[in-house]
Protein backbone atom coordinates (compact mmCIF):
# COMPACT_ATOMS: atom_id res chain seq x y z
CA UNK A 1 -75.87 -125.55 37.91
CA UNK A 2 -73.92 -127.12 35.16
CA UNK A 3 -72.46 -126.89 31.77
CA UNK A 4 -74.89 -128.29 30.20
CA UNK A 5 -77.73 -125.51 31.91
CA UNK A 6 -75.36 -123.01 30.08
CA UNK A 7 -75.81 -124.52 27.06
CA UNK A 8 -79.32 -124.69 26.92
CA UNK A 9 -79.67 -120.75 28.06
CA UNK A 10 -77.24 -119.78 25.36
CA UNK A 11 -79.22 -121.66 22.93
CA UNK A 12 -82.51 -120.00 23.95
CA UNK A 13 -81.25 -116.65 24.53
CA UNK A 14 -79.76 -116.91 21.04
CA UNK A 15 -82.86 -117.71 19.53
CA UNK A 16 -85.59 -116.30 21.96
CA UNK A 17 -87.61 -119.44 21.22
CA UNK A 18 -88.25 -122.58 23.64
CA UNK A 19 -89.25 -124.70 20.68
CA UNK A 20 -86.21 -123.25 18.54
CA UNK A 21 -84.08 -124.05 20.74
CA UNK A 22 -85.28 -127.81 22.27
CA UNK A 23 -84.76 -128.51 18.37
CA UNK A 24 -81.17 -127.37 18.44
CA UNK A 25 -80.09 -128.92 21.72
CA UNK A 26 -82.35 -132.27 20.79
CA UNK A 27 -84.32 -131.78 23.82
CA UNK A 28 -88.07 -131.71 24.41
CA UNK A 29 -89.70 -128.19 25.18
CA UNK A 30 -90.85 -129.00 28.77
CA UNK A 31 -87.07 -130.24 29.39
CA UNK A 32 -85.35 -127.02 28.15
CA UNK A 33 -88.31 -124.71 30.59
CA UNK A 34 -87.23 -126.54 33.09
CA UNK A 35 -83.54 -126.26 32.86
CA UNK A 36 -84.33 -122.58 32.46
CA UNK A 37 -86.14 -122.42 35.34
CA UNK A 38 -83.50 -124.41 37.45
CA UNK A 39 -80.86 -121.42 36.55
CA UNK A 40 -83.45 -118.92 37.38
CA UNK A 41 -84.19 -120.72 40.96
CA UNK A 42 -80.72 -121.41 41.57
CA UNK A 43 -79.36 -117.45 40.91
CA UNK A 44 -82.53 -115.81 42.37
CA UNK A 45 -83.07 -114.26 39.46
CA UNK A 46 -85.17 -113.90 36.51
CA UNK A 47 -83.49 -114.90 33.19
CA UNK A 48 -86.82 -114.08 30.64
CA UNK A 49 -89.80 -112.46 30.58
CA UNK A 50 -92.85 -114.74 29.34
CA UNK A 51 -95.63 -112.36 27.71
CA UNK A 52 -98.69 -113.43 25.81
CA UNK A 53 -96.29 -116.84 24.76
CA UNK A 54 -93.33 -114.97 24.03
CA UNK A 55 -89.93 -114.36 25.40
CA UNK A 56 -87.76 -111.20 26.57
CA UNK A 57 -84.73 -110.86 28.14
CA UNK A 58 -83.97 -109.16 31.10
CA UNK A 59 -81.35 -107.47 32.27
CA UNK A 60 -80.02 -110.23 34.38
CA UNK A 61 -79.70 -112.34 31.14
CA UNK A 62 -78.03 -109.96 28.92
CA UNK A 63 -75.23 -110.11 31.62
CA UNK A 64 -74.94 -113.55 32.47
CA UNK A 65 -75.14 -114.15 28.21
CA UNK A 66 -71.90 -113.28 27.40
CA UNK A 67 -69.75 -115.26 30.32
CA UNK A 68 -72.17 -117.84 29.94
CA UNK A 69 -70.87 -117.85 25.50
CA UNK A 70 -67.72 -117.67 26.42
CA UNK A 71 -67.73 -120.71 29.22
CA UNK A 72 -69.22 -123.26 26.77
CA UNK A 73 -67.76 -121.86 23.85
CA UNK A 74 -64.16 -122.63 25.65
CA UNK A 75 -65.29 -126.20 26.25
CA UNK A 76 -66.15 -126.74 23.02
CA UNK A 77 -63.03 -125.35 21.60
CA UNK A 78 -61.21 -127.30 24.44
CA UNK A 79 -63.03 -130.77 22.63
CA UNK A 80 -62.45 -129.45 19.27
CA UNK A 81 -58.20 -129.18 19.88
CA UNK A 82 -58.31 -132.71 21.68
CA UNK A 83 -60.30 -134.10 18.51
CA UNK A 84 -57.93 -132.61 15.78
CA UNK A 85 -59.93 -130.47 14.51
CA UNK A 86 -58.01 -128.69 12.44
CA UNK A 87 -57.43 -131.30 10.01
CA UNK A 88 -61.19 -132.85 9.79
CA UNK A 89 -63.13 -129.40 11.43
CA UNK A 90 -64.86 -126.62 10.32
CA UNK A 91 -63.69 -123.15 10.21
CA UNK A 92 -65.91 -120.26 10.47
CA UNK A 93 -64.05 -117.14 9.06
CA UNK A 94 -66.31 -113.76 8.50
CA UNK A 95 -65.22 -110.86 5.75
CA UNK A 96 -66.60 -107.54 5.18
CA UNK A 97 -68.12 -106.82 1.83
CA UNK A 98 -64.57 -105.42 -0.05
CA UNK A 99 -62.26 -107.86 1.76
CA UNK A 100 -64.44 -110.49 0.80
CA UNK A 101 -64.47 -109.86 -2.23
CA UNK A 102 -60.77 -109.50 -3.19
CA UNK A 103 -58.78 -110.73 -0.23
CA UNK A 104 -61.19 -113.52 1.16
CA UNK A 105 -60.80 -116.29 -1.80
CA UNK A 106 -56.85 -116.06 -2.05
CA UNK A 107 -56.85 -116.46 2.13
CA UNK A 108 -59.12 -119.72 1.78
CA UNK A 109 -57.95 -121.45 -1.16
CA UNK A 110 -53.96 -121.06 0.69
CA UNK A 111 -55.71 -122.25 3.80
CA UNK A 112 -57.67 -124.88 2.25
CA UNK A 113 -54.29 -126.30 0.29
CA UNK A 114 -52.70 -126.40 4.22
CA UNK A 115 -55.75 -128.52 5.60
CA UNK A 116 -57.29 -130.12 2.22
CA UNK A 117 -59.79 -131.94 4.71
CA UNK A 118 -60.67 -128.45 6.65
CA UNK A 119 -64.00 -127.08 5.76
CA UNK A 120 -64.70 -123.69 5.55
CA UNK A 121 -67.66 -121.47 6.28
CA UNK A 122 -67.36 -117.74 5.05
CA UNK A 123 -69.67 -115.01 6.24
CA UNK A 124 -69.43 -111.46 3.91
CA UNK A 125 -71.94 -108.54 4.55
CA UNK A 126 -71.41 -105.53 6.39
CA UNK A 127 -68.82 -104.81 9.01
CA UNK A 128 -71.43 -104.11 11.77
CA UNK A 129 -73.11 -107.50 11.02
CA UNK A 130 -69.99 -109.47 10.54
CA UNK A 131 -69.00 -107.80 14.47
CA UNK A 132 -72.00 -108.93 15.87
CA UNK A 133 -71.90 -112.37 14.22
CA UNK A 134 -67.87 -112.37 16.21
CA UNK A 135 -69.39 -111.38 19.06
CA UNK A 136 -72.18 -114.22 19.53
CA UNK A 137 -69.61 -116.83 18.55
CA UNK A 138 -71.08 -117.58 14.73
CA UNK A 139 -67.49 -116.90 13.44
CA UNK A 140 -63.91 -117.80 14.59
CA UNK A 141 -62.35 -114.75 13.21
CA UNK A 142 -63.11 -112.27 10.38
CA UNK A 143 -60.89 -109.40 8.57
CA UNK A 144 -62.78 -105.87 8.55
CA UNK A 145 -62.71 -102.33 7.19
CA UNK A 146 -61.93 -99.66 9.31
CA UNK A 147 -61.85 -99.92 13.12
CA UNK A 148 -63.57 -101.93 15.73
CA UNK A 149 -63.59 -100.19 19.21
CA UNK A 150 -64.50 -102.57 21.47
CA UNK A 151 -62.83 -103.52 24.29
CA UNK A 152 -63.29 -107.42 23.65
CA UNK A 153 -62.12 -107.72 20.44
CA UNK A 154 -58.59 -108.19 19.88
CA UNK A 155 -57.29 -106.38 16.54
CA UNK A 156 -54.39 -106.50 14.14
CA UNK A 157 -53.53 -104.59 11.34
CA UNK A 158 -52.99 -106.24 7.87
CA UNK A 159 -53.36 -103.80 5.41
CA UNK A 160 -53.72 -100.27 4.75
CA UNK A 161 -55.94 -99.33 0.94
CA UNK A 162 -57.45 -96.13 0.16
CA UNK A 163 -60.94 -94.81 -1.28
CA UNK A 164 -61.10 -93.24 -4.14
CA UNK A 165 -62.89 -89.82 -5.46
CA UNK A 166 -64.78 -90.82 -8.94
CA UNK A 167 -66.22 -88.71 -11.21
CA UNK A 168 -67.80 -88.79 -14.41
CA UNK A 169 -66.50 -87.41 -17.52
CA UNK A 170 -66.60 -83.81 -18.18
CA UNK A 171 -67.45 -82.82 -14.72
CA UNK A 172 -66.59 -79.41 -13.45
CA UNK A 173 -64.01 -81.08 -10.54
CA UNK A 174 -61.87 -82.63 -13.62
CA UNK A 175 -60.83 -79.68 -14.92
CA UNK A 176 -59.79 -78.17 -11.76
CA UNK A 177 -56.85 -77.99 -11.11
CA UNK A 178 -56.64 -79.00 -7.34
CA UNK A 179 -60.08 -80.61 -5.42
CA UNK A 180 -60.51 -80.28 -1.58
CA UNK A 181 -62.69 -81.54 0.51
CA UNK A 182 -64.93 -78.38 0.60
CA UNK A 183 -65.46 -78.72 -2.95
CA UNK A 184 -66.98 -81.82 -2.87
CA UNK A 185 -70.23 -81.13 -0.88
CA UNK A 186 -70.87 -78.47 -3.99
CA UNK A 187 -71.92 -81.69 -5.84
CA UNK A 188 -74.34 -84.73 -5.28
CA UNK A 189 -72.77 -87.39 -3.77
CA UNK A 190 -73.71 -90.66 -3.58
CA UNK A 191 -72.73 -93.44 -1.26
CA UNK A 192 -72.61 -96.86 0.17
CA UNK A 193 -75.57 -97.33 2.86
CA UNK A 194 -74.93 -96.84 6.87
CA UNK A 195 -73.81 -99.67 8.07
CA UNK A 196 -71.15 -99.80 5.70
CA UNK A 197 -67.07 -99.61 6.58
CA UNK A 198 -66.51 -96.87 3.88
CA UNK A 199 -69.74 -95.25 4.47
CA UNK A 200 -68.82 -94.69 8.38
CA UNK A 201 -65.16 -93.71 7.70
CA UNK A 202 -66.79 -91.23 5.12
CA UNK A 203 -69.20 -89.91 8.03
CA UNK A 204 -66.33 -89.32 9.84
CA UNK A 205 -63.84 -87.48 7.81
CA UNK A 206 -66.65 -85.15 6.41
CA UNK A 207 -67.68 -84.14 10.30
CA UNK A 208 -63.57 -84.54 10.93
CA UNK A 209 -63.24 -81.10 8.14
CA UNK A 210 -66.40 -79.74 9.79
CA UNK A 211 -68.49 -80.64 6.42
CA UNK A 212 -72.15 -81.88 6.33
CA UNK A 213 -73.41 -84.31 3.61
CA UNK A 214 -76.89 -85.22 2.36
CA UNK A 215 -76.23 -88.07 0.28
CA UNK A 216 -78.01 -87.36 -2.96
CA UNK A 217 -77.99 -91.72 -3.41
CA UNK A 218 -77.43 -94.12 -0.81
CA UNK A 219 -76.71 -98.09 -1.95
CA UNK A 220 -75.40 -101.26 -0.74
CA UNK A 221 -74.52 -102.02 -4.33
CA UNK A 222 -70.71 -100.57 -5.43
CA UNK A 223 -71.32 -101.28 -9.09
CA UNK A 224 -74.64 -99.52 -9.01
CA UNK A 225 -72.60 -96.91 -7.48
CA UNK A 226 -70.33 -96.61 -10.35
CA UNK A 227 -72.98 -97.12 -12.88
CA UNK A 228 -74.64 -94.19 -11.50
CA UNK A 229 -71.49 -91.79 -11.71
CA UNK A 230 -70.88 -92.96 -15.00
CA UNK A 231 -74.05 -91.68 -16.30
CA UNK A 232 -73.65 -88.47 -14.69
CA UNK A 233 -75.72 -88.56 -11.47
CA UNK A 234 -73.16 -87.65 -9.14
CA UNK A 235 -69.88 -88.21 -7.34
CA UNK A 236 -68.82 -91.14 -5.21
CA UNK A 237 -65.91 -91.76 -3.29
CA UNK A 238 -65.06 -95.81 -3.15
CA UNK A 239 -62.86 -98.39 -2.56
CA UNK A 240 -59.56 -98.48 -4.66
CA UNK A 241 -59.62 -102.41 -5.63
CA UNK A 242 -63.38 -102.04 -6.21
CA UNK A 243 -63.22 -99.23 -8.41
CA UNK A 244 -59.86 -99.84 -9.98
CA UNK A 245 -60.91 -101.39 -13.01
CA UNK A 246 -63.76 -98.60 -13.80
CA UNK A 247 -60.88 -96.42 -13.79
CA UNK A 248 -58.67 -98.28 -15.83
CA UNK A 249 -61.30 -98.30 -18.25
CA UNK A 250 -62.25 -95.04 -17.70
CA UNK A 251 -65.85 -95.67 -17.23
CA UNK A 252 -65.17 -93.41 -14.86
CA UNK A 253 -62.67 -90.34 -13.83
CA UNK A 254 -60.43 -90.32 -10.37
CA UNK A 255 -58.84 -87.35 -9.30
CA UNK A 256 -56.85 -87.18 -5.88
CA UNK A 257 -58.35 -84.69 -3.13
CA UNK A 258 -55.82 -82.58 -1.78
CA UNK A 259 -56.50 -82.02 1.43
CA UNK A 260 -57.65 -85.83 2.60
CA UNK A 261 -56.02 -89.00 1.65
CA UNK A 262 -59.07 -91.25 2.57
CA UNK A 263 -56.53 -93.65 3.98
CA UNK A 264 -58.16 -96.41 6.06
CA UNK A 265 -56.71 -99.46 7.89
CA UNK A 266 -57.99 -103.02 7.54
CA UNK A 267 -58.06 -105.36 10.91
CA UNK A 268 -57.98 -109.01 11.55
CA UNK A 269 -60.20 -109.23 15.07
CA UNK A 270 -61.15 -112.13 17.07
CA UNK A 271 -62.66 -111.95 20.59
CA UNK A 272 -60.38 -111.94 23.00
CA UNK A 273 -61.58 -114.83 25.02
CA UNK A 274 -61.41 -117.12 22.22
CA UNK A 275 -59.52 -119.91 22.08
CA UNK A 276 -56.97 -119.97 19.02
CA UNK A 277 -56.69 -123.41 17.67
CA UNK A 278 -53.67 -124.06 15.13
CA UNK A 279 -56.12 -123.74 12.40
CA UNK A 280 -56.61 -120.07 13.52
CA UNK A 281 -53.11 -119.12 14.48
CA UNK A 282 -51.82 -120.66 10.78
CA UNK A 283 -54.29 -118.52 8.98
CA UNK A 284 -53.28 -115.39 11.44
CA UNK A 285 -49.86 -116.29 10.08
CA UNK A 286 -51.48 -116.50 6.53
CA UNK A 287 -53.01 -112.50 7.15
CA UNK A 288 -49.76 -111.03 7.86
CA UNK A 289 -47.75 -112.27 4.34
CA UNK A 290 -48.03 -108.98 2.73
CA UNK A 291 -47.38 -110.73 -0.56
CA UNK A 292 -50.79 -112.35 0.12
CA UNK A 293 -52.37 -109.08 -0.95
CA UNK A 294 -50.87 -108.96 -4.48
CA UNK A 295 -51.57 -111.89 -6.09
């Protein structure tokens, strides 16, 4: 068994596809079986299934998978640091959707003026899907909303931002003189999709005051969020920079909610197995320069 059978089985349990996967690795399709089939002979085990042409993994190969990542992945970081990478390499960095939007751009471009040679590949989309891409080794590091419990992941906190309760004008919560929590389910609500950092921190603090929502609209667009409070459809409750300028505006209304600060936390996370180049440690260094946030 050698590196290079690890390679090959990451390859094909990442794609689930022989011919996939001999394309990748430059290989023919018979050489890549066979390499499979030397790991499977060698362990005693059975790494796939093979039904009607297809492939399925087994048990076995969902737990060999992730020492296996993290075995060639250290090589290749190993040959990356000897090679200079930093300078001449390419960094993979992953956002979600309201980091990536705001805070993303300013990280790069003061990365990017470090290492002018340095290319950089951004990932935004949804927390969940920028975690898994961390987790099968398609990023080198990425800066979420809201929490990641997971035992591999190594997190940091870089900044704290609140969401914000929006309302459109003349609404029965702006003349009141104090909103709660309980006074919100009264109204249709409407919301970012599941899947989403705010929409999962929302889940929670509504069962966290014992409170049960039916979102009236559910959307994985902010602005048509805001467009559809504006025109009186409902309530929303959103991220500050994201809505900031509505309110400025006042496209739409904000009020504060007395009894929850919709506080949330922000996290830098990397796997914890993976190797930090200087590339990665100077934009680590980059993430914690609060004045980063304000420019």
């Amino acid at each position: 068994m050698t590196l290079k059978h690890l390679r090959i089985f990451v390859t094909v349990y990442q794609e689930m596809n022989i011919t996939k996967a001999a394309d990748l690795l430059h290989m023919t399709q018979p050489a890549v079986s066979r390499s499979i089939q030397e790991l499977e002979n060698y362990y005693g085990i059975r790494l796939f299934e093979r039904i009607n042409r297809r492939l399925y993994r087994t048990k076995e190969s969902e737990e060999i998978y992730v020492r296996a990542l993290h075995i060639v992945n250290s090589f290749h970081d190993m040959e990356l640091e000897i090679k200079n990478w930093d300078e001449f390499g390419i960094f993979r960095i992953g956002a979600s959707i309201t980091l990536g939007n705001f805070i993303l751009p300013v990280m790069i471009r003061q990365l990017q003026n470090l290492y002018p040679n340095l290319r950089v590949q951004a990932a935004v989309s949804k927390s969940n899907t920028i975690y898994e891409l961390l987790l099968d080794d398609k990023i080198d590091i990425a800066i979420v909303e809201g929490d990641i419990p997971d035992e591999h992941i190594h997190k940091e906190v870089i900044l704290e931002d609140h969401l914000k309760l929006i309302l459109p004008h003349e609404h029965p919560l702006c003349s009141k003189p104090e909103i709660y929590m309980e006074d919100l389910v009264q109204y249709p609500i409407l919301m970012r999709d599941k899947g989403s950092a705010g929409r999962t921190l929302l889940d929670q603090i509504f069962a966290m005051h014992f409170l049960s929502i039916n979102p009236a609209w559910e959307s994985a667009s902010t602005q048509a969020l805001v467009n559809a409070v504006a025109c009186g459809l409902g309530i929303s409750l959103l991220p500050e920079q994201l809505v900031s300028a509505d309110i400025a505006s006042r496209k739409v209304i904000s009020r504060p909610v007395v009894d929850e600060p919709f506080l949330r936390k922000n996290y830098l996370i990397w796997h914890k197995q993976k190797f930090l180049t200087q590339t990665a440690k100077k934009f680590i260094a980059l993430c914690h320069q609060e004045s980063l946030f304000h420019l």
